[in-house]
Protein backbone atom coordinates (compact mmCIF):
# COMPACT_ATOMS: atom_id res chain seq x y z
CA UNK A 1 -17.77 115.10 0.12
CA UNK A 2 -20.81 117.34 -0.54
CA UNK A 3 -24.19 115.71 -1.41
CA UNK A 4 -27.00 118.27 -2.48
CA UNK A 5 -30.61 118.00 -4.56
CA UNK A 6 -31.71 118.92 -8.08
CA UNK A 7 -34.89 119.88 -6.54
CA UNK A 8 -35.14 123.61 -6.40
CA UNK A 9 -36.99 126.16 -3.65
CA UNK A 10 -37.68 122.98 -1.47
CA UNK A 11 -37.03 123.81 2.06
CA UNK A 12 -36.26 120.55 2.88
CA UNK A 13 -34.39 119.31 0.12
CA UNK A 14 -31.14 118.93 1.89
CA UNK A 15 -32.46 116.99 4.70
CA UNK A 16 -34.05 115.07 2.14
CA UNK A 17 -31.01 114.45 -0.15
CA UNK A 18 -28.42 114.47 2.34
CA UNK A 19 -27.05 110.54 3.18
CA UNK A 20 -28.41 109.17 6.41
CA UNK A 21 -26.04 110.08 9.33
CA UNK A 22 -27.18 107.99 12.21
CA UNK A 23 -25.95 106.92 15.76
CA UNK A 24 -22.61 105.59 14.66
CA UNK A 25 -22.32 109.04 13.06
CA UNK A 26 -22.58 110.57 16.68
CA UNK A 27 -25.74 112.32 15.35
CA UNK A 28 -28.81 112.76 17.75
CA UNK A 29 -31.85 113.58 15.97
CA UNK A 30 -32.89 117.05 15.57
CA UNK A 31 -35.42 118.49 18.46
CA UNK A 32 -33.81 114.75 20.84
CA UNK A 33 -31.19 114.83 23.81
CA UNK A 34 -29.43 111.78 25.21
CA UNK A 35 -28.49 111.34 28.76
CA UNK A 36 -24.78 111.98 29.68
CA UNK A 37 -24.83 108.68 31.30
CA UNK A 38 -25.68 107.24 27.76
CA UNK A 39 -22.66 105.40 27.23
CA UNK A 40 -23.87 103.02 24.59
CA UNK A 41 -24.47 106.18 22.05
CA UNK A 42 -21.31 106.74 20.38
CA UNK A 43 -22.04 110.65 20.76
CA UNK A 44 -20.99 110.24 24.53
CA UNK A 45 -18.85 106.35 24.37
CA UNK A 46 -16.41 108.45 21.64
CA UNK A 47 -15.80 111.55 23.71
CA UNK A 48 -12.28 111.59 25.67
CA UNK A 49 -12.49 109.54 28.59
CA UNK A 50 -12.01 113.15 30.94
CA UNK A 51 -14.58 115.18 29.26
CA UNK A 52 -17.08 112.39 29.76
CA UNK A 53 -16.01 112.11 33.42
CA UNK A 54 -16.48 115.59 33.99
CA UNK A 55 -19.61 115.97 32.53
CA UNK A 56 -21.05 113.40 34.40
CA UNK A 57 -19.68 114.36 37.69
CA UNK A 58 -21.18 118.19 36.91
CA UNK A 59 -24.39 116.61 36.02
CA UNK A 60 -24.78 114.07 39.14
CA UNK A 61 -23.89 117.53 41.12
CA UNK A 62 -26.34 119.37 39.28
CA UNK A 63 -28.99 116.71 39.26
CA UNK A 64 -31.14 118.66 41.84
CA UNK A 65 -31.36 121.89 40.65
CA UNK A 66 -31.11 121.07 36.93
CA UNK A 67 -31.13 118.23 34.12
CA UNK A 68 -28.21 117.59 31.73
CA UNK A 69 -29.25 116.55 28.21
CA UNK A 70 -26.59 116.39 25.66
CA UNK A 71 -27.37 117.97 22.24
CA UNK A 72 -24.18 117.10 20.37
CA UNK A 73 -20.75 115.05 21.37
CA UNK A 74 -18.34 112.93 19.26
CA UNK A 75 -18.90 113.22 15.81
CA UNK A 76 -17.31 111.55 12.75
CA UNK A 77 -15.24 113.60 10.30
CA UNK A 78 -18.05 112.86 7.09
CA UNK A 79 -20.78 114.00 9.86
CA UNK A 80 -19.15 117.36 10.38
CA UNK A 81 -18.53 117.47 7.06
CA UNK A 82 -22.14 117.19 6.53
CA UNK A 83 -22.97 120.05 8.96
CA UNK A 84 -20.87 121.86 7.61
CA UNK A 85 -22.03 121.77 4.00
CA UNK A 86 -25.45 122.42 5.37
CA UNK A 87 -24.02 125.56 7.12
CA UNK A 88 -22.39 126.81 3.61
CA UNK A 89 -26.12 126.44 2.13
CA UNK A 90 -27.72 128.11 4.64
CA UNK A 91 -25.29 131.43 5.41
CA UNK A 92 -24.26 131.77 1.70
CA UNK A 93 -20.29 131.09 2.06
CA UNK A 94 -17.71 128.75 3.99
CA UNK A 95 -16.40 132.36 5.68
CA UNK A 96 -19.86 132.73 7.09
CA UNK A 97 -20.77 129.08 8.13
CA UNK A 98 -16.77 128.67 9.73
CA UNK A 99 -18.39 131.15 12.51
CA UNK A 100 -21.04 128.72 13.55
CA UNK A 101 -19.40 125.21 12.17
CA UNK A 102 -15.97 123.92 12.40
CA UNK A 103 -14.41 122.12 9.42
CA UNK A 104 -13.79 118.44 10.32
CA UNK A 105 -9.81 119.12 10.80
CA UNK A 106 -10.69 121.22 13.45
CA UNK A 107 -13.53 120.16 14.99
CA UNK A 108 -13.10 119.68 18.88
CA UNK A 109 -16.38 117.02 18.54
CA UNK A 110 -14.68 115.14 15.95
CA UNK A 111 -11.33 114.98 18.11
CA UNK A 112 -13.89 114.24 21.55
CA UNK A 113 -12.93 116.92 22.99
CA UNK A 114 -16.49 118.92 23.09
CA UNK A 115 -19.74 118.37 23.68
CA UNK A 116 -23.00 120.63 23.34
CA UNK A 117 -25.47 120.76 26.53
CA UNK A 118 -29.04 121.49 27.30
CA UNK A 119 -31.43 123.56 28.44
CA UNK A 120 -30.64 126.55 28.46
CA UNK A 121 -30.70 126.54 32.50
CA UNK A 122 -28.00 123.35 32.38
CA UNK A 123 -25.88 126.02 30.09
CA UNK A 124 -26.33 128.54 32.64
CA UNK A 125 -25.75 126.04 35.30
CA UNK A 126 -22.33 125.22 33.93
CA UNK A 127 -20.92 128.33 33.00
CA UNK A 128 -21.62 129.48 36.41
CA UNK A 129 -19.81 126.03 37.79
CA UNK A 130 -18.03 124.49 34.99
CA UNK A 131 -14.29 125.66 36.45
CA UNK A 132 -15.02 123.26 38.96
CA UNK A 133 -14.83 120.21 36.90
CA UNK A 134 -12.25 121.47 34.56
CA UNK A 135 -15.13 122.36 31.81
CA UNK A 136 -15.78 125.59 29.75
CA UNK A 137 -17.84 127.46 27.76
CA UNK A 138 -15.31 127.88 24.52
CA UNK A 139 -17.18 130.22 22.11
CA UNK A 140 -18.60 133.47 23.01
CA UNK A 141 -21.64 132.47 20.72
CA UNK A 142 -22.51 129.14 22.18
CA UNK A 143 -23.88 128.98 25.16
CA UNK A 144 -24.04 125.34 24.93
CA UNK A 145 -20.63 124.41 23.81
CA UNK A 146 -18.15 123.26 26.82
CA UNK A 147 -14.83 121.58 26.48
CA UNK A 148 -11.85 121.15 29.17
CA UNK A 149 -10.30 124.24 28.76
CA UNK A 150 -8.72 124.71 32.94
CA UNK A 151 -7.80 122.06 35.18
CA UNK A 152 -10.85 121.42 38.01
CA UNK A 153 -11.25 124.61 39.91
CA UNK A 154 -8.94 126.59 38.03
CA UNK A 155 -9.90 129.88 35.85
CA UNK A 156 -11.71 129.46 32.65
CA UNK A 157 -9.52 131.24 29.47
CA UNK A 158 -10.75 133.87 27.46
CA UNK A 159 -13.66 132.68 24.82
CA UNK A 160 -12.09 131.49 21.29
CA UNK A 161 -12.72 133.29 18.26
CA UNK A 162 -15.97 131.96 16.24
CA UNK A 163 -15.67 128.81 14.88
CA UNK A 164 -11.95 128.67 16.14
C-alpha cells in the first residue's frame, strides 16, 4: 500500500500525507528514544523474547559507562511498508532504498528479530561487547542495527549485504 500527496515541491508532503503510524505501529517518533526496559511500547513488548533479554542484560552492564536508548524495534509489516515507500521517494528507486530499508517480507524488525540502538557511544559500546550477549552489528552500514547473530560469547559472522 503506497500513500503519497498531490502537493508538489513540498518537503514535507509525505510526512504530511502519509497515514498516522503510531505506537501500536512500533514507531517512535522521529528525533525520541525509548528505554529498553520499556516494555509497555510495542517497539520493545513485540521483539523476540531473547533479543529483548539480551539487550537489556547489555544495557544494565553498560549502564555505567553508557546509556541505551532504542531508536527502532518491532515494527508492523504496513509500517515498514511505509518506510520503505518513503525510502523509494527519497533515493529515486526500490534498488537504491533496498540498501538502507528492508521490504516487509524481510524485515528482521517486522519478524522481532532486530532492533536499532543509540548514541552513537551505546553503538560503539556494543559492537565492542555485543558477542557477549549473543548480539551483533548485522549491516556494515548501520552502526546501530544489532540482532542475535552468535550464541553469548561466541564470534560475531561476517556483516550482511545492504539491506539483506
Amino acid at each position: 500500500m503506497r500513500y503519497s500527496c498531490l502537493v508538489p515541491f513540498v518537503a514535507a508532503a509525505l510526512t504530511a500525507c502519509s497515514p498516522a503510524y503510531g505506537e501500536q505501529d512500533g514507531s517512535i517518533p522521529e528525533g525520541e528514544t525509548i528505554s529498553p526496559f520499556d516494555a509497555n511500547h510495542p517497539a520493545i513488548a513485540n521483539l523476540d523474547p531473547q533479543l529483548r533479554a539480551a539487550v537489556q542484560q547489555a544495557a544494565t552492564d553498560a549502564r555505567d559507562r553508557v546509556e541505551f536508548r532504542v531508536t527502532s524495534g518491532w515494527r508492523s509489516k504496513t509500517y515498514q511498508q511505509h518506510l520503505l515507500d518513503e525510502a523509494v521517494d527519497r533515493y529515486g528507486s526500490l534498488d537504491r532504498a533496498r540498501r538502507f530499508v528492508a521490504t516487509p517480507d524481510t524485515s528482521r524488525h517486522v519478524l522481532g528479530q532486530a532492533i536499532d540502538i543509540g548514541p552513537t557511544k551505546a553503538d560503539d559500546w556494543l559492537i565492542q561487547h555485543g558477542a557477549k550477549y549473543g548480539l551483533c552489528q548485522a549491516y556494515n552500514n548501520e552502526m546501530w542495527h544489532f540482532e542475535l547473530l552468535t550464541t553469548p560469547g561466541g564470534q560475531c559472522p561476517p556483516y550482511r549485504r545492504d539491506g539483506d
